[in-house]
Each structure stands twice: as C-alpha cells, then as structure tokens.
N, C-alpha and C. Protein backbone atom coordinates (compact mmCIF):
# COMPACT_ATOMS: atom_id res chain seq x y z
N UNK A 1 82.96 122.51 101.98
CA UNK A 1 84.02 123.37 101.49
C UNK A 1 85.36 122.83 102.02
N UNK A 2 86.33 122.45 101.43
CA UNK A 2 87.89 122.65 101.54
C UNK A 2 88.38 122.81 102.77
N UNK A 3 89.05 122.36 103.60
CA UNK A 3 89.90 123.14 104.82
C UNK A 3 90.40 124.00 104.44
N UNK A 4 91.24 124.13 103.13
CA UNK A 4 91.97 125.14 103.16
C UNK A 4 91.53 126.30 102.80
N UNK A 5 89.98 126.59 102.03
CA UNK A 5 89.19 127.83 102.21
C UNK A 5 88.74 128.14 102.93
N UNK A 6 88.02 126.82 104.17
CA UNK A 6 87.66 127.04 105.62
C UNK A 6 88.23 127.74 106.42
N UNK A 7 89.30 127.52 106.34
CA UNK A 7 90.17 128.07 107.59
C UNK A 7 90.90 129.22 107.25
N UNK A 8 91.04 129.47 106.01
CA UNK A 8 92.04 130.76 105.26
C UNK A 8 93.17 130.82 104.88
N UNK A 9 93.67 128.95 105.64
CA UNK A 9 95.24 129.08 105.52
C UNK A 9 96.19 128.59 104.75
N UNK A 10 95.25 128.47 103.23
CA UNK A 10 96.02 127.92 102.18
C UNK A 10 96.36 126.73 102.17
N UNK A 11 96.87 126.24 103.52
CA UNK A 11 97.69 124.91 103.14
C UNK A 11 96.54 123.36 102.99
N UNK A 12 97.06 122.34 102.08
CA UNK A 12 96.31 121.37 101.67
C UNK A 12 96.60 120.67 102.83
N UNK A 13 95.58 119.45 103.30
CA UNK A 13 95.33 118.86 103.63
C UNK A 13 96.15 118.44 104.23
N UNK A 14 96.51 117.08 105.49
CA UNK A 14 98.13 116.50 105.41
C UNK A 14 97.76 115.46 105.21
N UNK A 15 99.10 114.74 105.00
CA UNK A 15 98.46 112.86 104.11
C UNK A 15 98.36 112.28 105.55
N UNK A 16 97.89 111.56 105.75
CA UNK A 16 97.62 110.36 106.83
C UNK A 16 98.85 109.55 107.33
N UNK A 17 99.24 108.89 107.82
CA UNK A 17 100.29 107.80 108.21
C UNK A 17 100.32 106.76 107.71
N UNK A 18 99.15 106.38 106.94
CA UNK A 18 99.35 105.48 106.02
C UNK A 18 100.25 105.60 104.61
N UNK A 19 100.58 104.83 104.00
CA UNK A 19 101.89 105.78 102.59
C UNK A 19 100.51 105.69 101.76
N UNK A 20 99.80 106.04 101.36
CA UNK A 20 98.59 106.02 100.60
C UNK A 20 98.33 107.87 100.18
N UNK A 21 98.95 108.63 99.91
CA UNK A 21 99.08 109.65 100.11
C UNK A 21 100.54 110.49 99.01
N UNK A 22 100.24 111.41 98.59
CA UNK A 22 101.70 112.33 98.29
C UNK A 22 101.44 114.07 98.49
N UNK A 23 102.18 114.67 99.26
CA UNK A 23 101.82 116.11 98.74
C UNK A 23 103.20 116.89 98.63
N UNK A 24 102.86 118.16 98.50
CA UNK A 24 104.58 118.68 98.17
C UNK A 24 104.40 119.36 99.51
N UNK A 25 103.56 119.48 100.38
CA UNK A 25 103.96 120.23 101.89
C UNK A 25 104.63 118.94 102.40
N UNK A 26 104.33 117.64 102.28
CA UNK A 26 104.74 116.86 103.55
C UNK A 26 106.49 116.98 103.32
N UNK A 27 107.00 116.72 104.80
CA UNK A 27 108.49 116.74 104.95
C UNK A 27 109.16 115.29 104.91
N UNK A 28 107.78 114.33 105.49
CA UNK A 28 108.86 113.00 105.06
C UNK A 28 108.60 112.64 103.96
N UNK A 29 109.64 111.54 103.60
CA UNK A 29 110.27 111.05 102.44
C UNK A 29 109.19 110.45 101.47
N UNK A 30 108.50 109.11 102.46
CA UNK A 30 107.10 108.74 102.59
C UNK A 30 105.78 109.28 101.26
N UNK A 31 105.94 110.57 102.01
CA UNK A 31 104.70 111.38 101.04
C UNK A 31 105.46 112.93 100.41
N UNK A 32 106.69 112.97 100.85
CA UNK A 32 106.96 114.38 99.91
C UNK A 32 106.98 113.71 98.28
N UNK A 33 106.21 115.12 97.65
CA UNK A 33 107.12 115.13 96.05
C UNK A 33 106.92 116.73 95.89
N UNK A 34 107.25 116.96 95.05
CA UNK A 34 108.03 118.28 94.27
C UNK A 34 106.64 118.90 93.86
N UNK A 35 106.20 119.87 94.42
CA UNK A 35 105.34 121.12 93.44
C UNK A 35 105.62 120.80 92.01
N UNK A 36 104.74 121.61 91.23
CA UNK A 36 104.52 121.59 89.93
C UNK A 36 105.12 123.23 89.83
N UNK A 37 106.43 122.96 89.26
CA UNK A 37 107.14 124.75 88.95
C UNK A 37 106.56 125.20 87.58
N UNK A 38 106.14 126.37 87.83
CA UNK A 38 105.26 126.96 86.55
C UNK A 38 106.45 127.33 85.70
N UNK A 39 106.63 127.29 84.43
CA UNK A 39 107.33 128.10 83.05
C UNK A 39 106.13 128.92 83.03
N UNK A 40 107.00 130.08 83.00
CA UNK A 40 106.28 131.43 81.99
C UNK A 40 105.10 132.00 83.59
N UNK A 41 103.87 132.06 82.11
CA UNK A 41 102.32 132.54 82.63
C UNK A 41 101.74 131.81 84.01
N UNK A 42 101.56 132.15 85.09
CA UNK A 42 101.29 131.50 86.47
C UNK A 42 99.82 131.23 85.96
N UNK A 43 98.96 132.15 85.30
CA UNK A 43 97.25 131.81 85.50
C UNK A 43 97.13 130.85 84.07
N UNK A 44 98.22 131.22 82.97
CA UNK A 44 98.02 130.12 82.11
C UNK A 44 98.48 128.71 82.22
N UNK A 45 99.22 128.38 83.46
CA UNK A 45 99.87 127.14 83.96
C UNK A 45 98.16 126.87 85.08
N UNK A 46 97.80 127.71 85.58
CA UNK A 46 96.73 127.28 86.48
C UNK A 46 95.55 126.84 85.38
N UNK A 47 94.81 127.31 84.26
CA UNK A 47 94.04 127.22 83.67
C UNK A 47 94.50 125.79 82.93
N UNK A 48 95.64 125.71 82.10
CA UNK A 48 96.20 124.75 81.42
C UNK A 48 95.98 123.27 82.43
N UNK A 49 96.31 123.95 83.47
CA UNK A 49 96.12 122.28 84.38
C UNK A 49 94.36 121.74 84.84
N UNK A 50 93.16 122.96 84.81
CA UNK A 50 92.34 122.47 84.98
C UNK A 50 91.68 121.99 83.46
N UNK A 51 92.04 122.64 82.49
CA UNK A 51 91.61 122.20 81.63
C UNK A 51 92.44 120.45 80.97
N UNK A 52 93.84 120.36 81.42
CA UNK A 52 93.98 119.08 81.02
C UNK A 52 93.30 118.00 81.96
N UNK A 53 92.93 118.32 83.21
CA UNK A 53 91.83 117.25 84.37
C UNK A 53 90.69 117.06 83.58
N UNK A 54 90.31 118.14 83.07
CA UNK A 54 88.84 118.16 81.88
C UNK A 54 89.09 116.95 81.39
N UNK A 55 89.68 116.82 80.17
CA UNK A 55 90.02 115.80 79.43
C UNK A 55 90.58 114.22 79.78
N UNK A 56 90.70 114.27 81.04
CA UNK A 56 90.86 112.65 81.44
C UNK A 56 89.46 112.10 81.69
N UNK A 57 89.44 111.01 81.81
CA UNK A 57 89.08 109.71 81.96
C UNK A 57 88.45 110.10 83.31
N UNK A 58 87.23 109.38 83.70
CA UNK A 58 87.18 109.21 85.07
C UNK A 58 87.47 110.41 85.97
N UNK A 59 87.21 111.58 85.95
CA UNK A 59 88.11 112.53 87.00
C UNK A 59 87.02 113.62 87.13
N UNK A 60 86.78 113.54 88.58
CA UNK A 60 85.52 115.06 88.26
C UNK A 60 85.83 116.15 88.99
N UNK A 61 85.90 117.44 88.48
CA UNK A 61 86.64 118.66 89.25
C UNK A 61 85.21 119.00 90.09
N UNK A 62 85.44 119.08 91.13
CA UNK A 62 84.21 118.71 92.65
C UNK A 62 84.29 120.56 93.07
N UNK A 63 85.68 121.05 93.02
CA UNK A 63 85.75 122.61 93.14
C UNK A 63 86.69 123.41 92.68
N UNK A 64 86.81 124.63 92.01
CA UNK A 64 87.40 125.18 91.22
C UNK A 64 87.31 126.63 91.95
N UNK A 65 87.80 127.07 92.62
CA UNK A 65 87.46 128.37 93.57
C UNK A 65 88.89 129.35 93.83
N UNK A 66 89.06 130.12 92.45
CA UNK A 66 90.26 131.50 92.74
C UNK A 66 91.17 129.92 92.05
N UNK A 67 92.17 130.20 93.93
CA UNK A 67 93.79 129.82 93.16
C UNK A 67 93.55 127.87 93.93
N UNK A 68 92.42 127.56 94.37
CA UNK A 68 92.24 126.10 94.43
C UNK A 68 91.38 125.09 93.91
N UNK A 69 92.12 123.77 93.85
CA UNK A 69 91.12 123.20 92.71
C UNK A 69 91.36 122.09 93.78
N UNK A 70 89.60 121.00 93.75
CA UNK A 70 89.98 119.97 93.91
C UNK A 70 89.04 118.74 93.03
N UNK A 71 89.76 117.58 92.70
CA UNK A 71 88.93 117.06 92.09
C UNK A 71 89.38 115.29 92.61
N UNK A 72 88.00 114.31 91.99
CA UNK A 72 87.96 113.37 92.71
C UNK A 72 88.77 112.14 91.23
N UNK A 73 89.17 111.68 91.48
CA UNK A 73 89.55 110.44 90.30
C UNK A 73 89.08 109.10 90.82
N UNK A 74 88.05 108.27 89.76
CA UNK A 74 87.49 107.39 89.85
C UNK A 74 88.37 106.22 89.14
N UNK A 75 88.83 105.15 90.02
CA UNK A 75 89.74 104.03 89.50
C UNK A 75 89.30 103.03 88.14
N UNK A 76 89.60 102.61 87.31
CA UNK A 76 88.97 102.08 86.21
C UNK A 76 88.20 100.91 86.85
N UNK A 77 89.46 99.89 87.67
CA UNK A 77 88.41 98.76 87.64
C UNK A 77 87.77 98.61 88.88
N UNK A 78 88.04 99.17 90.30
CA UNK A 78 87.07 98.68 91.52
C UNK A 78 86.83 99.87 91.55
N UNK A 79 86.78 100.94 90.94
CA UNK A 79 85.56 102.43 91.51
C UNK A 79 86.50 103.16 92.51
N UNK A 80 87.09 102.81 92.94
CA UNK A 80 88.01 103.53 94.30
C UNK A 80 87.72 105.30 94.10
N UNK A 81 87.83 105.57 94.80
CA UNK A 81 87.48 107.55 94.80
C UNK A 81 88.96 107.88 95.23
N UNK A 82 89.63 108.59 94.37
CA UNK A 82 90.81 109.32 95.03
C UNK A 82 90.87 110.89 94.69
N UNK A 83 91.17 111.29 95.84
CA UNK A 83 91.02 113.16 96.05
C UNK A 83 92.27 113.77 95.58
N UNK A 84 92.50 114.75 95.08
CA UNK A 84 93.33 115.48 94.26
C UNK A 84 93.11 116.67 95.07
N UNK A 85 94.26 117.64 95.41
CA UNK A 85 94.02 118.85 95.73
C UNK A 85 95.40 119.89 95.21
N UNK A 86 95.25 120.80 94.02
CA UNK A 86 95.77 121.35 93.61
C UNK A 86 95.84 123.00 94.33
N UNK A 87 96.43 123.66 94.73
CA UNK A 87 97.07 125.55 94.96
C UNK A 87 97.48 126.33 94.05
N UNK A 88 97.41 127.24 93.44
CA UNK A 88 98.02 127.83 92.85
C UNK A 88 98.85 128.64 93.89
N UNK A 89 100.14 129.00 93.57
CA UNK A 89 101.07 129.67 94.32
C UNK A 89 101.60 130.67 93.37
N UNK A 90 101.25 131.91 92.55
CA UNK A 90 102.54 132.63 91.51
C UNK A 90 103.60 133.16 92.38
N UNK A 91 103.51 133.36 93.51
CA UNK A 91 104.39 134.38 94.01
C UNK A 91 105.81 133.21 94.09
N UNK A 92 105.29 132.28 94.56
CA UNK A 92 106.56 130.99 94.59
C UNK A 92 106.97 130.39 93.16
N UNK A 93 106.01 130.96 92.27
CA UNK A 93 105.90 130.02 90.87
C UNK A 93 105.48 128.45 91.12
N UNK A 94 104.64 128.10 91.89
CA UNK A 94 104.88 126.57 91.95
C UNK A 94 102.84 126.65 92.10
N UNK A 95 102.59 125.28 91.81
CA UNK A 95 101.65 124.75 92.48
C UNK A 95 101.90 123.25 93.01
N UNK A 96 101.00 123.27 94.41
CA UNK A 96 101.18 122.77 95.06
C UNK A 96 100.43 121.20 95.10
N UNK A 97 100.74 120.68 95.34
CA UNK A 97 99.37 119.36 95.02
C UNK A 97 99.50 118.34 96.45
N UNK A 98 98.74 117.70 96.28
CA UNK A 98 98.38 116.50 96.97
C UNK A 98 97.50 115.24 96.56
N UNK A 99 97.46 114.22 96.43
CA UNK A 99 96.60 112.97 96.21
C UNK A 99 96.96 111.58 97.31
N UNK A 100 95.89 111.45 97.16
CA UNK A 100 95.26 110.47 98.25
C UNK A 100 94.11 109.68 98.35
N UNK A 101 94.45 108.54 98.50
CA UNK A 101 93.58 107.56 98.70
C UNK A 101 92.47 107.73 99.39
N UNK A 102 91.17 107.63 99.45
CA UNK A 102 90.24 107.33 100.49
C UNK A 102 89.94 105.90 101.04
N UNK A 103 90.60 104.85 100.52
CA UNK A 103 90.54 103.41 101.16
C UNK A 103 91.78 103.14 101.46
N UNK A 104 91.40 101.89 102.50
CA UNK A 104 92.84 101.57 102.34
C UNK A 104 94.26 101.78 102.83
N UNK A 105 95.56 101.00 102.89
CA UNK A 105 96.43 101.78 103.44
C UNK A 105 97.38 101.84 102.82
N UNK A 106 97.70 100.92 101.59
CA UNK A 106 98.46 100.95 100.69
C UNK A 106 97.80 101.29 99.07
N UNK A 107 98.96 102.29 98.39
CA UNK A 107 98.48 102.27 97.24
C UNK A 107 99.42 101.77 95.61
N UNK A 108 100.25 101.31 96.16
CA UNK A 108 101.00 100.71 95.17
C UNK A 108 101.60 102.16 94.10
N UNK A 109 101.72 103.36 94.69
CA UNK A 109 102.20 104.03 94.24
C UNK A 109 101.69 104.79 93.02
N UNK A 110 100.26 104.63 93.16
CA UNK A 110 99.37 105.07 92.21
C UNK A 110 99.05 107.27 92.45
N UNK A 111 99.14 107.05 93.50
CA UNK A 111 98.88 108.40 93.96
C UNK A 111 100.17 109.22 93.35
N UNK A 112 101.28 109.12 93.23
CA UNK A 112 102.92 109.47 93.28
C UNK A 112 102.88 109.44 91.90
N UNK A 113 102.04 108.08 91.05
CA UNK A 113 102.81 108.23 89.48
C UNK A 113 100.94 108.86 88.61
N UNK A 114 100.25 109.56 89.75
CA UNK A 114 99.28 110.25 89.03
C UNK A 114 99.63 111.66 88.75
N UNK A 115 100.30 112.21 90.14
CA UNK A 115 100.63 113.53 90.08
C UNK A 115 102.31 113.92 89.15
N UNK A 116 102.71 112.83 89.18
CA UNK A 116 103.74 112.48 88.23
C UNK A 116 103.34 112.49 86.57
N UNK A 117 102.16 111.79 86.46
CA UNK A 117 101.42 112.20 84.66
C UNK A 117 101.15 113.27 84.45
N UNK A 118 100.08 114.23 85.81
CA UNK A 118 99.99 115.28 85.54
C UNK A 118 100.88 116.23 85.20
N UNK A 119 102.79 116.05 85.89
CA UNK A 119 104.02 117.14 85.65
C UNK A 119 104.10 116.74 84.32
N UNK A 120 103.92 115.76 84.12
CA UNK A 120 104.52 115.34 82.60
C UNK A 120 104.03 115.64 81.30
N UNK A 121 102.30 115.69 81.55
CA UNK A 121 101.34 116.32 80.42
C UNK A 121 101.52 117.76 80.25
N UNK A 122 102.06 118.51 81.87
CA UNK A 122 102.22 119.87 81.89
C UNK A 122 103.09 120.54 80.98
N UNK A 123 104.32 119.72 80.81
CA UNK A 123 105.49 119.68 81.12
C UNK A 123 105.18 119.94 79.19
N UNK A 124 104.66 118.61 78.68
CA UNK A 124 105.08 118.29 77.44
C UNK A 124 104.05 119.59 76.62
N UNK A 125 103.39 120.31 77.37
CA UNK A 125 102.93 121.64 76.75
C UNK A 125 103.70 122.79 77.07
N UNK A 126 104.46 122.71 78.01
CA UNK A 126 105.23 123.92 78.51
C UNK A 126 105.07 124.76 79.25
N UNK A 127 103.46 123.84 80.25
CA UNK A 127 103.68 124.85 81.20
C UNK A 127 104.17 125.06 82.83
N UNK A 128 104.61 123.48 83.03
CA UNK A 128 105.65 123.15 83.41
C UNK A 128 106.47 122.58 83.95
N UNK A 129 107.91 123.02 84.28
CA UNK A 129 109.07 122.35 84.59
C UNK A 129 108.51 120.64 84.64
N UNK A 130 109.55 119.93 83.41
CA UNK A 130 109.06 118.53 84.07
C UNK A 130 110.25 118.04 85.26
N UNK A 131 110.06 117.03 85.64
CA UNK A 131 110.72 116.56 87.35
C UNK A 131 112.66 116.29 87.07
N UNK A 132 113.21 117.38 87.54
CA UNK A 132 114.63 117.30 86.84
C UNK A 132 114.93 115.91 87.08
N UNK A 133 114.45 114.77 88.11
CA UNK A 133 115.54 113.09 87.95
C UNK A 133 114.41 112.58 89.27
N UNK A 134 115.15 111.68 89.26
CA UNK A 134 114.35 110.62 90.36
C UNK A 134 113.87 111.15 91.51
N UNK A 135 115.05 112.55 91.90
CA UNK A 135 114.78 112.72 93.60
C UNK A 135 114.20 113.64 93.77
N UNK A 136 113.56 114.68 92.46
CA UNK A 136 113.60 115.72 92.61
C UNK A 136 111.88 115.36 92.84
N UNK A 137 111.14 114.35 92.51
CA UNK A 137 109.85 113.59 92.46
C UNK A 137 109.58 113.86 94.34
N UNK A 138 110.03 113.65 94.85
CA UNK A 138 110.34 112.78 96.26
C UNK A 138 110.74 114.27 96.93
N UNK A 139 111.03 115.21 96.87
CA UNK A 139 111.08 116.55 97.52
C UNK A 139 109.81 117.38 97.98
C-alpha cells in the first residue's frame, strides 16, 4: 500500500536527490512543477484523468483508492518502470502529482515532459488549466 494511505498523511512521496524525479510538493527548482488546476467538476477532472492513463500505451494503474491513484509506465524501448503518483485535492482545486524514475540518476527530462502530456491531454478536454508559460511548469 502507498505511504500516503499508510500513514494518513496525504502527501506523495519525496523525489530523491537524484534530478530523476518531479512533484508539485517539492520546493526546489530541480523537481518542483505545478499541480494539475482542475476547471469546473473536481471528481470529473479526477475520473477524466484516470480514464485518459486507461488509454495510453504501456501504463498500468497498480491503485486507484478514493482521491489517490498510482500507476506504473513501462518505457517503449529498455522496459524501464516509472511510478506515477496522482492526489486528488477539490478543496485546493488542484491535483497533485509526482513521477519518477526507478533506475538510474538521470532522466533526460522524461519524467517533467510526461506529467507535462498529461496537463496538456487534460487541458485539451477541459478539465484542466493547461501550464500558463515556461515557469509556471517548474512551480
């Protein structure tokens, strides 16, 4: 089970010290990016996002429990396993994410422009906010 159902305390995981990592809790520069801000419906922005993970490639939702999801993404060409951990938050309007490598210490920025496709698929259905500019990625 999850730390963050383990323990009760909501918060995801923290990224490692390696830059192989992004979440929207971390504070440095390194691994912050921006929550996913819901438009509109909070449970239809939560549903909308597990159902667009459905539909990729390679990606298996491992747990789906209330307001957390986590799922694993399998790399096309060396197999690599990378962990995904999504929150739902309505009261903030946001969900929260994280991705991360399990090998390795560099990721060539694969982790940053995954959770980046995901704002963008959200985004281009409306459910939401896509990333107002460069920095707002990196918050």
């Amino acid at each position: 089970m999850p730390k963050a159902l383990v323990d009760g305390s909501g918060r995801l995981d923290p990224c490692p010290d390696s830059p192989n990592c992004v979440s929207s809790e971390a504070t440095d520069a390194l691994h912050a990016i921006a929550p996913l801000r819901i438009r509109g419906d909070a449970e239809a922005a939560w549903q909308g996002l597990a159902a667009h993970l459905a539909t990729l490639p390679r990606v298996e939702i491992v747990t789906k429990e209330g307001a957390y999801l986590q799922a694993v993404f399998t790399t096309r060409l060396m197999r690599y396993r990378d962990d995904v951990e999504l929150a739902l938050d309505p009261a903030a309007g946001t969900i929260r994410v994280r991705s991360a490598s399990r090998v390795g210490y560099g990721d060539m920025g694969v982790n940053r422009m995954r959770i980046e496709a995901i704002r963008s698929a959200l985004a281009a259905s409306g459910l939401v906010e896509p990333a107002a500019d460069s920095s707002e990625s990196t918050r």
